[in-house]
Protein backbone atom coordinates (compact mmCIF):
# COMPACT_ATOMS: atom_id res chain seq x y z
CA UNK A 1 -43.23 29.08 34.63
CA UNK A 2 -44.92 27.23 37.66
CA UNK A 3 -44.18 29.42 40.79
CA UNK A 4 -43.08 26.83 43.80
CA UNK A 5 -41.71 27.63 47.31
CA UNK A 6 -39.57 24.49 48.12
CA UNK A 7 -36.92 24.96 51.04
CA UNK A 8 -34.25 26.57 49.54
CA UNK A 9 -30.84 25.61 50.18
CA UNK A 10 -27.53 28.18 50.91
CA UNK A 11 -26.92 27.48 47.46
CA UNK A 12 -28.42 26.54 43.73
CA UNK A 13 -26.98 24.99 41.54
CA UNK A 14 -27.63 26.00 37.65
CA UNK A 15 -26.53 22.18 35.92
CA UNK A 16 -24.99 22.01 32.25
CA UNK A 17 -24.44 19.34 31.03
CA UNK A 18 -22.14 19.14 28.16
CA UNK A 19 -19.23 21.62 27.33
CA UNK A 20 -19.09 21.46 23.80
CA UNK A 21 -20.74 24.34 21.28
CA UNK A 22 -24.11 24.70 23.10
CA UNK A 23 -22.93 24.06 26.79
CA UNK A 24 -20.22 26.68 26.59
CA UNK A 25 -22.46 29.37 25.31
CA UNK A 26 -24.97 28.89 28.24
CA UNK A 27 -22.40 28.98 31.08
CA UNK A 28 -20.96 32.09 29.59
CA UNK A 29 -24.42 33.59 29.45
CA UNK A 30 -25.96 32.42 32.37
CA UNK A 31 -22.52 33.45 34.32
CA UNK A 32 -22.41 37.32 32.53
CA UNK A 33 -26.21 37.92 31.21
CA UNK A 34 -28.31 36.00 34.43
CA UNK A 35 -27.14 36.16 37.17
CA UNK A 36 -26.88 39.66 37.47
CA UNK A 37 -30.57 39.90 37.73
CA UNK A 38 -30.94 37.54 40.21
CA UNK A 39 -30.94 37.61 44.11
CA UNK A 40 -31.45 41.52 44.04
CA UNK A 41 -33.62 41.40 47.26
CA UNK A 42 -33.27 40.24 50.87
CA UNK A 43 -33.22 36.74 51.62
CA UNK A 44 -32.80 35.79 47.83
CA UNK A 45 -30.79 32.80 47.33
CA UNK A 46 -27.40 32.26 45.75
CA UNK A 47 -26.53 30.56 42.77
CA UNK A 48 -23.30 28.28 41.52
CA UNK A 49 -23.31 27.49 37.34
CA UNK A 50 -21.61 23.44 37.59
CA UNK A 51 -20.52 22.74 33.97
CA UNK A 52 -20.14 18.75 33.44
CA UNK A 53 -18.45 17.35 30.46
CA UNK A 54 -16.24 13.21 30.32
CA UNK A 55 -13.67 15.85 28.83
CA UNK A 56 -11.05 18.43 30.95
CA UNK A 57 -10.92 19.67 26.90
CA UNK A 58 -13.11 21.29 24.21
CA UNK A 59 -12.33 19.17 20.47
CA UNK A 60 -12.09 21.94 18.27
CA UNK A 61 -14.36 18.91 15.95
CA UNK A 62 -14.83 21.65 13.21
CA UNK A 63 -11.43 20.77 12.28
CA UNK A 64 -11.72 17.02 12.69
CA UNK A 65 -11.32 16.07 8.77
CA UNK A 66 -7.88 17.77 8.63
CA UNK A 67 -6.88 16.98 12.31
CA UNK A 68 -6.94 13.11 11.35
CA UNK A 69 -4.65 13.48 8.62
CA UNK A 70 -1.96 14.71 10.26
CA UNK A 71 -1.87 16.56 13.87
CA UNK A 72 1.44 18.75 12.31
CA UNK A 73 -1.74 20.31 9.97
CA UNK A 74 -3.26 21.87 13.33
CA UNK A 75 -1.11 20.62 16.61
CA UNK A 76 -3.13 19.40 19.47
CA UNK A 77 -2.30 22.60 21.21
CA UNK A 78 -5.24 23.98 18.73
CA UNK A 79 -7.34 21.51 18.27
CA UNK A 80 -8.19 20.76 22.28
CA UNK A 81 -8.72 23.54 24.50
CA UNK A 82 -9.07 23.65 28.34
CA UNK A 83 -12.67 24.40 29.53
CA UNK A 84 -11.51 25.70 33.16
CA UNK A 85 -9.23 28.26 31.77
CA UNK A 86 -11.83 29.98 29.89
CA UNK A 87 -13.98 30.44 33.65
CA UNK A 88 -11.50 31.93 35.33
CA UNK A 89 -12.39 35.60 35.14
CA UNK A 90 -15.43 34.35 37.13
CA UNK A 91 -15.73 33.94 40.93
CA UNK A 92 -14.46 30.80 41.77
CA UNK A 93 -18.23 30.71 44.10
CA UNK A 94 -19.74 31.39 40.64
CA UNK A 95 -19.03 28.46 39.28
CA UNK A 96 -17.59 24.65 39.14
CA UNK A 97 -16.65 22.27 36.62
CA UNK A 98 -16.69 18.50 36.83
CA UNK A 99 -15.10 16.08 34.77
CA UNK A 100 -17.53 13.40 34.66
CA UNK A 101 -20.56 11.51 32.32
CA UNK A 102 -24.20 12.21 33.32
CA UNK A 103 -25.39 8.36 34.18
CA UNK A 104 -28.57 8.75 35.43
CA UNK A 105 -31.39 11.88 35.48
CA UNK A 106 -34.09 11.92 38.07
CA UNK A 107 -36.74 14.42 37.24
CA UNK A 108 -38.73 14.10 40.61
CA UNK A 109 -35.45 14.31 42.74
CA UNK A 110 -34.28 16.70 40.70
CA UNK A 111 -30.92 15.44 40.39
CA UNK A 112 -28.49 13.71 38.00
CA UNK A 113 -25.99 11.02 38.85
CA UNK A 114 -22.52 11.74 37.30
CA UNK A 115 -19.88 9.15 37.38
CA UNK A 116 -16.99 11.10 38.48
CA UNK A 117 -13.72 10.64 36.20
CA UNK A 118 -11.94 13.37 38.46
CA UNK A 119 -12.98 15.99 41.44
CA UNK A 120 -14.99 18.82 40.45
CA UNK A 121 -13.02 22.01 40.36
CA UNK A 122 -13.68 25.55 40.91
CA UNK A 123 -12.33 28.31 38.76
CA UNK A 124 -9.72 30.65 40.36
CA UNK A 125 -7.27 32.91 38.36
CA UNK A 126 -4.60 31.62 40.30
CA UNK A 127 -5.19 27.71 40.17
CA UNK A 128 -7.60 25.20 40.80
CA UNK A 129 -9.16 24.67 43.89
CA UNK A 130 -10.17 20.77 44.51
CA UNK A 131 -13.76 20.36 45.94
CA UNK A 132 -13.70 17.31 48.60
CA UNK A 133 -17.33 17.31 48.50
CA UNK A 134 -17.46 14.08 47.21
CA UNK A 135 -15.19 10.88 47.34
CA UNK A 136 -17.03 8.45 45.78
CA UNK A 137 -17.43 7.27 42.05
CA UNK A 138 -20.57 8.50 41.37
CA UNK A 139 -22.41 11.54 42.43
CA UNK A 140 -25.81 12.88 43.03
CA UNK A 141 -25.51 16.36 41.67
CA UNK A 142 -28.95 18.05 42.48
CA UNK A 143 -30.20 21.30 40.26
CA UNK A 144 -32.28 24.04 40.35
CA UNK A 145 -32.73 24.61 36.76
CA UNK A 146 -30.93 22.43 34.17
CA UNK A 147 -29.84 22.82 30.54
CA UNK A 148 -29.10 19.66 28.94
CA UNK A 149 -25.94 20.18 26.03
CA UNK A 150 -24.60 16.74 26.17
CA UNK A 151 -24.29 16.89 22.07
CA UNK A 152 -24.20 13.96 20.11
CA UNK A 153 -21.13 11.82 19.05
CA UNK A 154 -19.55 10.22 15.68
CA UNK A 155 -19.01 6.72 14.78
CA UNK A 156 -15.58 7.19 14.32
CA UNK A 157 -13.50 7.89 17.46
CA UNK A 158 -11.27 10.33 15.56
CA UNK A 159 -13.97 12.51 14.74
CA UNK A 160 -15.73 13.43 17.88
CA UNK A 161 -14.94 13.52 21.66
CA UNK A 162 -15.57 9.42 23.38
CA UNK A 163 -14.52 10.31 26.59
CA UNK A 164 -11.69 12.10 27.67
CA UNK A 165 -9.47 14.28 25.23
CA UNK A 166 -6.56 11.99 25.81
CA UNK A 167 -8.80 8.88 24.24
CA UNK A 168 -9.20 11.07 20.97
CA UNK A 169 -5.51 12.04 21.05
CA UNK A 170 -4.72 8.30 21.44
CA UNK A 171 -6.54 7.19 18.77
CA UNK A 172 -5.57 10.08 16.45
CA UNK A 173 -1.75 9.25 17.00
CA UNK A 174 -2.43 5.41 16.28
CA UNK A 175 -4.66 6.55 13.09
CA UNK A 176 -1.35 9.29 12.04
CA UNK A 177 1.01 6.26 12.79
CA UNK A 178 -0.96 3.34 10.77
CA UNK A 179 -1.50 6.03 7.96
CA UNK A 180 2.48 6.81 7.05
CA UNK A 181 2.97 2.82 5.58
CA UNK A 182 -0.55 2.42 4.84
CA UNK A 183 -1.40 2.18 0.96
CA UNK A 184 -5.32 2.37 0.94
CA UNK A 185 -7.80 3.76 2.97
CA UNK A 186 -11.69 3.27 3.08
CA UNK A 187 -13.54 6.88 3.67
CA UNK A 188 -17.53 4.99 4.47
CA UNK A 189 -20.09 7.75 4.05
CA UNK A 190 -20.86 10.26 1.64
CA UNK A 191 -22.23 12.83 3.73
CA UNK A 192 -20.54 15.81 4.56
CA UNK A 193 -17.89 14.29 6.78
CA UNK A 194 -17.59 11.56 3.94
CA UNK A 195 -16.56 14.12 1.41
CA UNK A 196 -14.65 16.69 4.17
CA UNK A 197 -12.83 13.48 5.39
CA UNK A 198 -11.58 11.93 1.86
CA UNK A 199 -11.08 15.62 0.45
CA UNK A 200 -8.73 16.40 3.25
CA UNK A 201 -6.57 12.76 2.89
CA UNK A 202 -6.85 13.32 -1.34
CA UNK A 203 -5.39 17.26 -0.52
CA UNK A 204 -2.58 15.91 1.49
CA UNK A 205 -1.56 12.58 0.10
CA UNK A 206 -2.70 12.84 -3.72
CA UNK A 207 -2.16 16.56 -4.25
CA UNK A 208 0.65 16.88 -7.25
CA UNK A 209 3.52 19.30 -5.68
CA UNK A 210 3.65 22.81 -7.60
CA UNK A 211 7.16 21.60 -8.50
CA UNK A 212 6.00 18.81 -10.46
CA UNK A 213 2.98 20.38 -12.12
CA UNK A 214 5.85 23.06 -13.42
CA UNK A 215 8.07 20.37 -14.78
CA UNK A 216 5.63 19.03 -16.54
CA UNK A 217 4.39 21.87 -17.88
CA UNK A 218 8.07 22.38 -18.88
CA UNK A 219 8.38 18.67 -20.21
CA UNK A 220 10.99 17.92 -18.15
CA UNK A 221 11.46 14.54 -16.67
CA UNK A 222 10.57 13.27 -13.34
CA UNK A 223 14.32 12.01 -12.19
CA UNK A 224 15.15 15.72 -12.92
CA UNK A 225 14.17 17.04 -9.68
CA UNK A 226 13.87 13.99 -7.74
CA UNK A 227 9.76 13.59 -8.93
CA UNK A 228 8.08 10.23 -8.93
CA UNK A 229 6.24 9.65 -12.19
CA UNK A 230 3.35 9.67 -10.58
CA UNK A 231 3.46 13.29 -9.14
CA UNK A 232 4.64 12.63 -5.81
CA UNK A 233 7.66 14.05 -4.67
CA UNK A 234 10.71 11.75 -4.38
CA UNK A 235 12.55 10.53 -1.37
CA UNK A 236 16.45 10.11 -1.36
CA UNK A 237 16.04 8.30 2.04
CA UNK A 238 13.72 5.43 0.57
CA UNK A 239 11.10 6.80 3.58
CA UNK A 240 7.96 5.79 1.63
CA UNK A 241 6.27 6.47 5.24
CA UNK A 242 3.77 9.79 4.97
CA UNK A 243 5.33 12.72 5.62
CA UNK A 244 3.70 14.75 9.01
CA UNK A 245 5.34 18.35 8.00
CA UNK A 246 3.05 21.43 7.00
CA UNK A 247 4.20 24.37 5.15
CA UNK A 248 3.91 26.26 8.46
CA UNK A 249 5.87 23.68 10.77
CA UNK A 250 7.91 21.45 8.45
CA UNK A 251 11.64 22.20 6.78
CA UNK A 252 10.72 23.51 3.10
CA UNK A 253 12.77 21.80 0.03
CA UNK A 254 13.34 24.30 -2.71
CA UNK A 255 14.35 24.21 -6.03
CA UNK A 256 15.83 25.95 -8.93
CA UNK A 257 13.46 25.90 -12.18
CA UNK A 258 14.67 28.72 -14.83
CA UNK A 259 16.25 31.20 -12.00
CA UNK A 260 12.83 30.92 -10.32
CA UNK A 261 12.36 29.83 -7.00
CA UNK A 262 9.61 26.99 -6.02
CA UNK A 263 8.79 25.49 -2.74
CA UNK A 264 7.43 22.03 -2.20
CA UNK A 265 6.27 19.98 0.52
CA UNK A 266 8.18 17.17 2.10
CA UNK A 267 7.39 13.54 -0.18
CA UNK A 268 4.47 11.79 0.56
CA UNK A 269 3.39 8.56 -0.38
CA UNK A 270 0.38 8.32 -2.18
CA UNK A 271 -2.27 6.48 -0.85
CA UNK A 272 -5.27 4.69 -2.91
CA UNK A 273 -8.43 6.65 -1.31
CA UNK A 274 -11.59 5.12 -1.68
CA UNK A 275 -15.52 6.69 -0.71
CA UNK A 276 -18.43 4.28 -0.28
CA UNK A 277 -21.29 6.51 -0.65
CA UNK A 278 -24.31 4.54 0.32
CA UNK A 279 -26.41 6.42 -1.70
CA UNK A 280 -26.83 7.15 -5.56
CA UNK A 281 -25.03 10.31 -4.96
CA UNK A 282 -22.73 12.25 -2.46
CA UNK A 283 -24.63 14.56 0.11
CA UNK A 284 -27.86 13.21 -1.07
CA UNK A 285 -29.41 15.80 1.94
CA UNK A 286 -28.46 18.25 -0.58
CA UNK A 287 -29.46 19.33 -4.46
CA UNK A 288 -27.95 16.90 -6.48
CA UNK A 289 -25.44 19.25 -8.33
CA UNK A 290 -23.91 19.69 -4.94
CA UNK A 291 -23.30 15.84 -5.10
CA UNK A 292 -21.69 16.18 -8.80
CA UNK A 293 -19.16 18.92 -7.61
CA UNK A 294 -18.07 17.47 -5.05
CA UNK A 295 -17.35 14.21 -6.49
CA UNK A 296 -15.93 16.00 -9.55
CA UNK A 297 -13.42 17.67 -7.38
CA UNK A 298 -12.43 14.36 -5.13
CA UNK A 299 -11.69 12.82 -8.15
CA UNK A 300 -8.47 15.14 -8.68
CA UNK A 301 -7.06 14.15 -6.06
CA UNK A 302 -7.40 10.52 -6.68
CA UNK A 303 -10.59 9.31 -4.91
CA UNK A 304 -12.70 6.68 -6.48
CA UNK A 305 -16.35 6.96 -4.99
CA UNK A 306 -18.70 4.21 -4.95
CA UNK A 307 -22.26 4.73 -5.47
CA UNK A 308 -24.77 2.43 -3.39
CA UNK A 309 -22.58 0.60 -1.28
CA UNK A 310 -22.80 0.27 1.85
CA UNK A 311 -20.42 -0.94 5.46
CA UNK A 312 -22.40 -3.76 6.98
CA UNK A 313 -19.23 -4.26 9.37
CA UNK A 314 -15.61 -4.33 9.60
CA UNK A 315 -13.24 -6.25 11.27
CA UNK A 316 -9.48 -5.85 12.38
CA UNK A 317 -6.76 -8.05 11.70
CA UNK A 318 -4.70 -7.39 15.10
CA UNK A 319 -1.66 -8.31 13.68
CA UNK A 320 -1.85 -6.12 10.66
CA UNK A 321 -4.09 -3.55 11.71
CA UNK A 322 -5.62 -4.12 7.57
CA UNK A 323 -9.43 -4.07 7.73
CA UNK A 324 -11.66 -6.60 6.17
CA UNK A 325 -14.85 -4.34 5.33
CA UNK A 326 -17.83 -6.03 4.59
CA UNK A 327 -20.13 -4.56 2.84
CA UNK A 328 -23.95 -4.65 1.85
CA UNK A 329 -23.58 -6.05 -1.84
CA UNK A 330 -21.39 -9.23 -0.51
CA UNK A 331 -18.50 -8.49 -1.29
CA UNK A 332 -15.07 -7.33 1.08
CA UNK A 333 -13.02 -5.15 0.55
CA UNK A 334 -9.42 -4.90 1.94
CA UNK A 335 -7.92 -1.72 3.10
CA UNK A 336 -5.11 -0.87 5.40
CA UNK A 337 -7.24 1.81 7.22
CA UNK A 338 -10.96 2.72 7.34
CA UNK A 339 -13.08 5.67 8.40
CA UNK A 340 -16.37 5.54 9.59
CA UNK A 341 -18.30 8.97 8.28
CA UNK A 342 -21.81 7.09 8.57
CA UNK A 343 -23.33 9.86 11.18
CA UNK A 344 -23.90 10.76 15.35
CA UNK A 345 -25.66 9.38 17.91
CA UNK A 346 -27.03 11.52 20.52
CA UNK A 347 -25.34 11.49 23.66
CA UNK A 348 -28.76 10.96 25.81
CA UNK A 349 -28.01 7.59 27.21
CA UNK A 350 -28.59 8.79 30.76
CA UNK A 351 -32.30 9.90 30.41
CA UNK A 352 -35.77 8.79 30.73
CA UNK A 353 -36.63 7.20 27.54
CA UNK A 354 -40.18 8.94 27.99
CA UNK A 355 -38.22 12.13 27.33
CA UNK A 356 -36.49 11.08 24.35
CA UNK A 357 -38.22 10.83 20.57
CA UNK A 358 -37.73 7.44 18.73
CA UNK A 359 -34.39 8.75 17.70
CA UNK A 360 -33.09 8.60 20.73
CA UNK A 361 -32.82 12.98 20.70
CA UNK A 362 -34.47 14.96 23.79
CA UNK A 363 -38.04 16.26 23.19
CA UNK A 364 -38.48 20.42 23.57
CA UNK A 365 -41.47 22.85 23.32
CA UNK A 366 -40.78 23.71 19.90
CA UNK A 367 -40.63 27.66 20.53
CA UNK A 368 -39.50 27.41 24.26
CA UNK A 369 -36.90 25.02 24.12
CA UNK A 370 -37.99 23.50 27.59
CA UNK A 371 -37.66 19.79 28.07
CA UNK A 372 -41.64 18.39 27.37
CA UNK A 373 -42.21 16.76 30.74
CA UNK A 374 -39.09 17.32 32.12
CA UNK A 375 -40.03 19.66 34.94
CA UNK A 376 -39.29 22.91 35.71
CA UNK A 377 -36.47 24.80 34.45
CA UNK A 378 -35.15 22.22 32.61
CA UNK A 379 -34.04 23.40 28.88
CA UNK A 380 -32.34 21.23 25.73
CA UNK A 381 -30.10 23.09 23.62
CA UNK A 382 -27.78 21.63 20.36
CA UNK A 383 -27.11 18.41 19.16
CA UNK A 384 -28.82 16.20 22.13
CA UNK A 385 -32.46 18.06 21.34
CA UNK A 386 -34.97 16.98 18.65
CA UNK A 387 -35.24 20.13 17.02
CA UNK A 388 -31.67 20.36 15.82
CA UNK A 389 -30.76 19.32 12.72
CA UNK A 390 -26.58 18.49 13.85
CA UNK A 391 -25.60 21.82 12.67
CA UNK A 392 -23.44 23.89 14.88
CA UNK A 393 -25.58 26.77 13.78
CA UNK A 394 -28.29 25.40 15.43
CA UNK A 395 -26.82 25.70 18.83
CA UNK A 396 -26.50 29.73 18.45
CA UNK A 397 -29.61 30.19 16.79
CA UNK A 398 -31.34 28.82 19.57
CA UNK A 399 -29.31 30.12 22.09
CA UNK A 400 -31.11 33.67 22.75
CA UNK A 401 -34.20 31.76 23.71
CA UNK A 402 -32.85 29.01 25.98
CA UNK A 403 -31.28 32.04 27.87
CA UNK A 404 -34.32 34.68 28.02
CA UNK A 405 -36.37 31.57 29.12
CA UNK A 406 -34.08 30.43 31.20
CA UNK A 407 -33.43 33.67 32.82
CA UNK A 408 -37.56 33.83 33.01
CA UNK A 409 -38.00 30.75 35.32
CA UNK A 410 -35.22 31.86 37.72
CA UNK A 411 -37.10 34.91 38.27
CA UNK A 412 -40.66 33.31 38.48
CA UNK A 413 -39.13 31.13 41.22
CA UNK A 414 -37.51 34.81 43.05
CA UNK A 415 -40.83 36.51 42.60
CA UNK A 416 -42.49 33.15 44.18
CA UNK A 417 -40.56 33.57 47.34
CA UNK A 418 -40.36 37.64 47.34
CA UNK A 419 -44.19 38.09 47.17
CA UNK A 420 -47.62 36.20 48.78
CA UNK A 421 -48.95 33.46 46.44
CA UNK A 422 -51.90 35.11 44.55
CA UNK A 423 -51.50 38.52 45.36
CA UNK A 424 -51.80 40.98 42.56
CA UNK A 425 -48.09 42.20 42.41
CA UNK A 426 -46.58 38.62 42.02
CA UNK A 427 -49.35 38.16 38.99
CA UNK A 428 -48.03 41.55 37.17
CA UNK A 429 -44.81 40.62 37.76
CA UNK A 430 -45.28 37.13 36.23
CA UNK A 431 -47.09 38.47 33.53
CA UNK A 432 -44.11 41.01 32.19
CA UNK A 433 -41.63 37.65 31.83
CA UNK A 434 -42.49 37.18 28.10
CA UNK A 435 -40.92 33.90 26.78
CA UNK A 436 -38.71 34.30 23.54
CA UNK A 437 -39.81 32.01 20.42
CA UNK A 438 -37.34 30.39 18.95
CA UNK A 439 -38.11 29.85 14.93
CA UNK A 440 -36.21 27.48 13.33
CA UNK A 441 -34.17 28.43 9.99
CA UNK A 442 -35.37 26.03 7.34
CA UNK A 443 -32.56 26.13 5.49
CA UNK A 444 -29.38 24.16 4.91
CA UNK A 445 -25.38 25.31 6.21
CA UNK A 446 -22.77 23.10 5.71
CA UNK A 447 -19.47 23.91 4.03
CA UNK A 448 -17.05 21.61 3.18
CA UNK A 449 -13.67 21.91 1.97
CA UNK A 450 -12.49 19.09 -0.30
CA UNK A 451 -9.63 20.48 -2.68
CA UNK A 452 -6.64 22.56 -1.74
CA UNK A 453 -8.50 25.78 -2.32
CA UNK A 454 -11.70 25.02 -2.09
CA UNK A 455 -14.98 22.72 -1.59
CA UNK A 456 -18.77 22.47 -2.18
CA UNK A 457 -20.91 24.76 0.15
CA UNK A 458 -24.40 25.84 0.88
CA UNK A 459 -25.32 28.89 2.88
CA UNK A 460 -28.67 29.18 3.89
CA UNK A 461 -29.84 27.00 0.99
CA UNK A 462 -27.41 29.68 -1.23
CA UNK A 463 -24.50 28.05 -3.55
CA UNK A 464 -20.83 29.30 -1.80
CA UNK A 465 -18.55 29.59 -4.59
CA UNK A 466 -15.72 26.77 -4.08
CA UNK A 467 -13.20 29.48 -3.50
CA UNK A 468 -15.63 31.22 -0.72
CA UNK A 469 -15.82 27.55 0.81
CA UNK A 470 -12.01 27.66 1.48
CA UNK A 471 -12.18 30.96 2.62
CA UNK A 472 -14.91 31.06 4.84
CA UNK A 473 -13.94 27.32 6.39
CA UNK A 474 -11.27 25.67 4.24
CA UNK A 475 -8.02 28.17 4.97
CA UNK A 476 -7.99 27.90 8.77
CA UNK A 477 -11.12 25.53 9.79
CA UNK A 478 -11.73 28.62 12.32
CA UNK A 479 -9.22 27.46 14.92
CA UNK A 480 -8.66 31.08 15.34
CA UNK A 481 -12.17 31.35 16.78
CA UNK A 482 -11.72 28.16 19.34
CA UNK A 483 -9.87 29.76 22.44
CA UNK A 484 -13.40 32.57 21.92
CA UNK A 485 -15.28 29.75 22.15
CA UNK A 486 -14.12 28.35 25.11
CA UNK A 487 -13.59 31.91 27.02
CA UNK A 488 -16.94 34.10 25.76
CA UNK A 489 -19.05 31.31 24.56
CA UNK A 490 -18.96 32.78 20.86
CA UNK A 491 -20.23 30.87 17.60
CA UNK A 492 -17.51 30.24 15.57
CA UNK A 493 -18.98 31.40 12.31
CA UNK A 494 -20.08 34.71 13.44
């Protein structure tokens, strides 16, 4: 915590950049926990949070395996949030938010470029009050202290934000309008979004109605109640397109089985579901019984996984939209649709490369979280930063000491300008800011629905029973918990 006395301007600006998971929580904290404690004495400055993100709208990505199968599963009025309307109990002085991409960071100016995709905005209960501060493309965005969120991003557009939110909605609708006639569909990757991702399509498309496990528990026959012999509801309208209805938004079809009452689901048409796996196993990051369950319970609902093979590259028939997948054994494969599950980049583009590991992923002081060699007050916090491991739970574990450290510098540089340089109150002052260590949890999260009631999970390296999967992820993939996220900053799981 280097104590400096540059000129200080009217205001300060407090950069994030990012507003997913990680840069949500820090505006909330630094806006309610930080700066509180700051400017308490005469002369102090002031201080503005600016929150940058390509996206006007948080991607509630938790739910990205079941919001690509069909957006009538969880609407788009769910599944992407606006960031402004959770600031706008704050001070519209307090804080701005710009809708742009960090292009380039300067560590000795002390300022990032953002390419503007719209002018920065100020939060205001009422509306939104348009800055005119800048008029140009790109712009030089200086900061006082920095905290760099920027995440990472999926191969797949329909799994992860690539811009704005109206780019993922775009390429959702194509994907929910190519999937109604399409018969097969390539899942690549068997890591968790892999198995989340087929699961989901196997749930929806493959699933055997209640109705028609019942008459065939019954014996009765298929043309009885308008039930293919393959399990999949009939359709009197010859519609073999996929149905988009839910049993919370769609009509429900009922029938009469022995003076008994059972609902169904509109018909579907069943769709041939295939997982490359790339590996010898599914989630190979995991024990390998995890692997066995999960492929056990894809293959209920008619997903054939393939062991070591791998997508070298696909390509597009324009005309058909069918997919010519290429893959590492020489051999193609033809599918109407593919998904690409194969992992994230980290969204670190616009930095120094002398910042960034080999990866590609910022480098921090492993207890502090502060950029190594990125200057002062300048923190790295989720997906972007070397220490995480791409779990979500790795943003809030982390979070308590990006803040206290964060909230640590700020004051060093107050104390710096309130007291002389060397004298004995500014060193006992310096010396009672104790940094918070941050200790990384060594052990493995994920949970991952795959069946209708269920999934595989780990918790903290602990087995989740499959039913405990659904319940703790599977029933509601914790949309409940996004507008919280986007107002208070709040993990998701807790």
């Amino acid at each position: 915590m280097a104590s400096q006395e540059p000129a200080v301007p009217e205001t300060l600006n407090i950069v994030i950049l990012g507003a997913s998971f990680a840069g949500l929580s820090v505006a909330h904290n630094v806006l309610t926990n930080i700066m509180p404690a700051l400017g308490t004495f005469d002369k102090a400055p002031k201080y503005r949070v600016v929150l940058v993100s390509p996206s006007t709208h948080l991607f509630w990505n938790i739910s990205a395996p079941k919001c690509l199968v069909s957006n009538q599963l969880i609407p788009y009025t769910d599944s992407f949030i606006r960031i402004v309307d959770g600031f706008d109990r704050y001070p519209a002085e307090l804080f701005t938010f710009i809708q742009g991409t960090a292009s380039l960071l300067d560590t000795d100016a002390r300022n990032v470029a953002v390419t503007l995709a719209a002018p920065p905005t100020s939060s205001s209960s009422a509306h939104h009050r348009t800055s005119t501060a800048s008029t140009t493309a790109v712009q030089a965005l200086p900061y006082h202290a920095l905290v760099l969120a920027t995440g990472s991003s999926a191969n797949s557009p329909l799994l992860s934000l690539h811009g704005g939110h109206k780019q993922t909605q775009a390429a959702l609708d194509d994907f929910h309008e190519r999937l109604r006639d399409a018969n097969s569909i390539l899942v690549v990757g068997g890591g968790p979004s892999g198995v989340e991702t087929a699961g989901q399509l196997g749930v929806y498309f493959n699933q055997r109605s209640r109705l028609a496990r019942l008459r065939a528990a019954l014996g009765l026959s298929a043309r009885q109640g308008g039930v293919n012999s393959d399990g999949a509801a009939g359709s009197n309208n010859n519609n073999n397109g996929a149905g988009t209805g839910s049993s919370s938004s769609a009509t429900r079809h009922r029938s009469r089985v022995h003076g008994s009452s059972v609902a169904w689901d509109p018909p579907r048409k069943p769709k041939t579901i295939t997982l490359l796996s790339g590996h010898d196993r599914l989630l190979p990051q995991l024990a390998p019984s995890y692997g066995i369950k999960a492929e056990r319970k894809l293959r209920r609902h008619g997903v054939h996984v393939l062991h070591n093979v791998r997508l070298i590259a696909a390509t597009e028939d324009g005309s058909t939209g069918r997919a010519a997948c290429h893959l590492n054994d020489d051999t193609t494969v033809q599918a109407d649709l593919y998904v690409a599950c194969t992992g994230v980049y980290p969204n670190t583009a616009y930095m120094p490369s002398r910042l960034l590991d080999a990866a590609g992923y910022v480098v921090t002081a492993r207890e502090t979280l502060r950029v190594v060699g990125g200057g002062a007050r300048v923190f790295a916090l989720g997906d972007c930063a070397a220490y995480s491991n791409n779990y979500t739970l790795d943003v809030y574990e982390a979070l308590p000491a990006v803040v206290a450290n964060l909230r640590n510098d700020l004051l060093a540089f107050e104390l710096a300008m309130r007291f002389p340089s060397g004298s004995e109150r500014l060193k006992a002052e310096l010396r009672a800011l104790v940094d918070k260590a941050y200790v990384q949890n060594p052990t493995d999260t994920l949970l991952m629905p795959c069946s209708k009631r269920g999934g595989v999970g780990v918790l903290f390296d602990w087995n989740v029973p499959s039913l405990a999967v659904w319940a703790l992820k599977g029933r509601d993939y914790k949309v409940p918990k996004a507008r919280q996220v986007v107002e208070k900053g709040v993990n998701p799981y807790g």
